[in-house]
C-alpha atoms as a PDB file:
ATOM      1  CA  UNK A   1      14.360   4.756   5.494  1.00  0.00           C
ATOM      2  CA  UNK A   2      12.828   6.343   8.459  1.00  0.00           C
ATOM      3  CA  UNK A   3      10.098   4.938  10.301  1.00  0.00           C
ATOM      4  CA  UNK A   4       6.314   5.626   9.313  1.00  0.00           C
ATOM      5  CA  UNK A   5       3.982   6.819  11.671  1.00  0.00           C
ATOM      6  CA  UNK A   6       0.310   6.455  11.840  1.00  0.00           C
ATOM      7  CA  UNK A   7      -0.438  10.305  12.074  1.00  0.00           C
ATOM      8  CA  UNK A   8       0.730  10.664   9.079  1.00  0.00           C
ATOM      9  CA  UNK A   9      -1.363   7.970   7.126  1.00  0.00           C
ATOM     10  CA  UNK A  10      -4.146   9.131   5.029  1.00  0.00           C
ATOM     11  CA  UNK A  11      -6.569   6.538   5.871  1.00  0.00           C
ATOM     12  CA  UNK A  12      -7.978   5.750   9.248  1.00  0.00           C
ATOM     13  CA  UNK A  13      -9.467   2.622   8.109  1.00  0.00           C
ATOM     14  CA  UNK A  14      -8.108  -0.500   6.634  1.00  0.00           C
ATOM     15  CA  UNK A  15      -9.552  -0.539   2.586  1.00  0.00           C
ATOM     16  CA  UNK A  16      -9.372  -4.402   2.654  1.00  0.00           C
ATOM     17  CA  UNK A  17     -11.061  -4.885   5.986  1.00  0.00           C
ATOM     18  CA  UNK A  18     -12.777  -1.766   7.346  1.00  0.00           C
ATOM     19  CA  UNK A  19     -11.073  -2.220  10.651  1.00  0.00           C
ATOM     20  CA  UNK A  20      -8.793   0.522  12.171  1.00  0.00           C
ATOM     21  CA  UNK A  21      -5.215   0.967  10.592  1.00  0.00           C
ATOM     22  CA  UNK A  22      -2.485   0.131  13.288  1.00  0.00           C
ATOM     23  CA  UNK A  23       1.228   1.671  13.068  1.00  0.00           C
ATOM     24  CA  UNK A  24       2.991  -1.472  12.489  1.00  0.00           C
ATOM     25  CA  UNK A  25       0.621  -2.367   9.211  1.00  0.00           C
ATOM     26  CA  UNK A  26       1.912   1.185   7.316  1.00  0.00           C
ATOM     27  CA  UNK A  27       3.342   1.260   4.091  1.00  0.00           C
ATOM     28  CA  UNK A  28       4.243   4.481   1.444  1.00  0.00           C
ATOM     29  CA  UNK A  29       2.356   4.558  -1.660  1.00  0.00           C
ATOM     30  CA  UNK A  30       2.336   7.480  -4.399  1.00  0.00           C
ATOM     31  CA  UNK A  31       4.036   9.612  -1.917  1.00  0.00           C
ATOM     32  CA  UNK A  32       1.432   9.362   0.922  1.00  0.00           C
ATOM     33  CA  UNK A  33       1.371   6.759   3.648  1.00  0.00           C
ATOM     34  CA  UNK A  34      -1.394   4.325   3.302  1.00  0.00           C
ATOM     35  CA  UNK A  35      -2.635   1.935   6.307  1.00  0.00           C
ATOM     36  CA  UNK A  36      -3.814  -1.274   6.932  1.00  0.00           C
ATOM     37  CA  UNK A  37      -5.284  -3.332  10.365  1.00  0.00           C
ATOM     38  CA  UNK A  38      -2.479  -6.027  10.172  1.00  0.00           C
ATOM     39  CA  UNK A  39       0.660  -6.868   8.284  1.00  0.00           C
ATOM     40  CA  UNK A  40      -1.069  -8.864   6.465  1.00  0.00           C
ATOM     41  CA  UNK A  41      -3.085  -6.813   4.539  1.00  0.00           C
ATOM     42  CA  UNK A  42      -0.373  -4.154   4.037  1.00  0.00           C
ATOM     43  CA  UNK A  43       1.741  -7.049   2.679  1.00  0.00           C
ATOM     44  CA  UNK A  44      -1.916  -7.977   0.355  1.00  0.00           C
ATOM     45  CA  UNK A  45      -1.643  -4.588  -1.226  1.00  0.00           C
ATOM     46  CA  UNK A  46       1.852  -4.774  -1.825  1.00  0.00           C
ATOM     47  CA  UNK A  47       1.899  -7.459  -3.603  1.00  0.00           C
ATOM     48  CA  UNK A  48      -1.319  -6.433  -5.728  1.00  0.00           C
ATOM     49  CA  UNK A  49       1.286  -2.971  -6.286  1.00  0.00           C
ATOM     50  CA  UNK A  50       3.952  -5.540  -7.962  1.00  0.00           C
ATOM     51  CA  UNK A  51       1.146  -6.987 -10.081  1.00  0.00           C
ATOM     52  CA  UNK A  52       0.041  -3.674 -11.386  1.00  0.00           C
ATOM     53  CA  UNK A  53       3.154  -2.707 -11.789  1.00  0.00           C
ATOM     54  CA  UNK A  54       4.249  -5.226 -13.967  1.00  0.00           C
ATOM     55  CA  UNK A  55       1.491  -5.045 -16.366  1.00  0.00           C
ATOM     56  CA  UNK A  56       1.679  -1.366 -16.965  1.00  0.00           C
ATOM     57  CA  UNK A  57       5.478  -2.078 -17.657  1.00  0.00           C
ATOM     58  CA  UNK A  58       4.396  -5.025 -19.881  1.00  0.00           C
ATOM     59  CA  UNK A  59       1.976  -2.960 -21.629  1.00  0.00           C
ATOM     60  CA  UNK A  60       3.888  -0.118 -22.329  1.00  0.00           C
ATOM     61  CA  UNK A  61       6.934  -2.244 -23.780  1.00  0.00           C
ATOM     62  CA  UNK A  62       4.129  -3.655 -25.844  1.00  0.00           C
ATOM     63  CA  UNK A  63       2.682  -0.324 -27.417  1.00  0.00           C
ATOM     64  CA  UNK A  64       6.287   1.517 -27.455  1.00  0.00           C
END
């Protein structure tokens, strides 16, 4: 995986927090590289991915 960088994130500020995103607190999303102000809300919105993720899976098994 190669490294992300913080001109390429599409955000400048973090959507949990409202401070500034910081290179080490990137993560890829959707195909564009989303940012956060500390690992620890990167690692927030990964986890609410999972969730979401699991529940459209569980819904579609459900209506398929």
């Amino acid at each position: 995986m190669s490294a992300l960088e913080l001109a390429d994130c599409i955000n400048d500020l973090c959507p949990w927090s409202g401070d500034p995103v910081r290179e080490d607190s990137l993560i890829e999303y959707g195909g564009d590289i989303v940012g956060f102000c500390n690992p620890g809300c990167r690692d927030k919105f990964e986890q609410a991915i999972r969730h979401f993720e699991k529940a459209k899976t569980s819904a579609e098994r459900k209506s398929g």
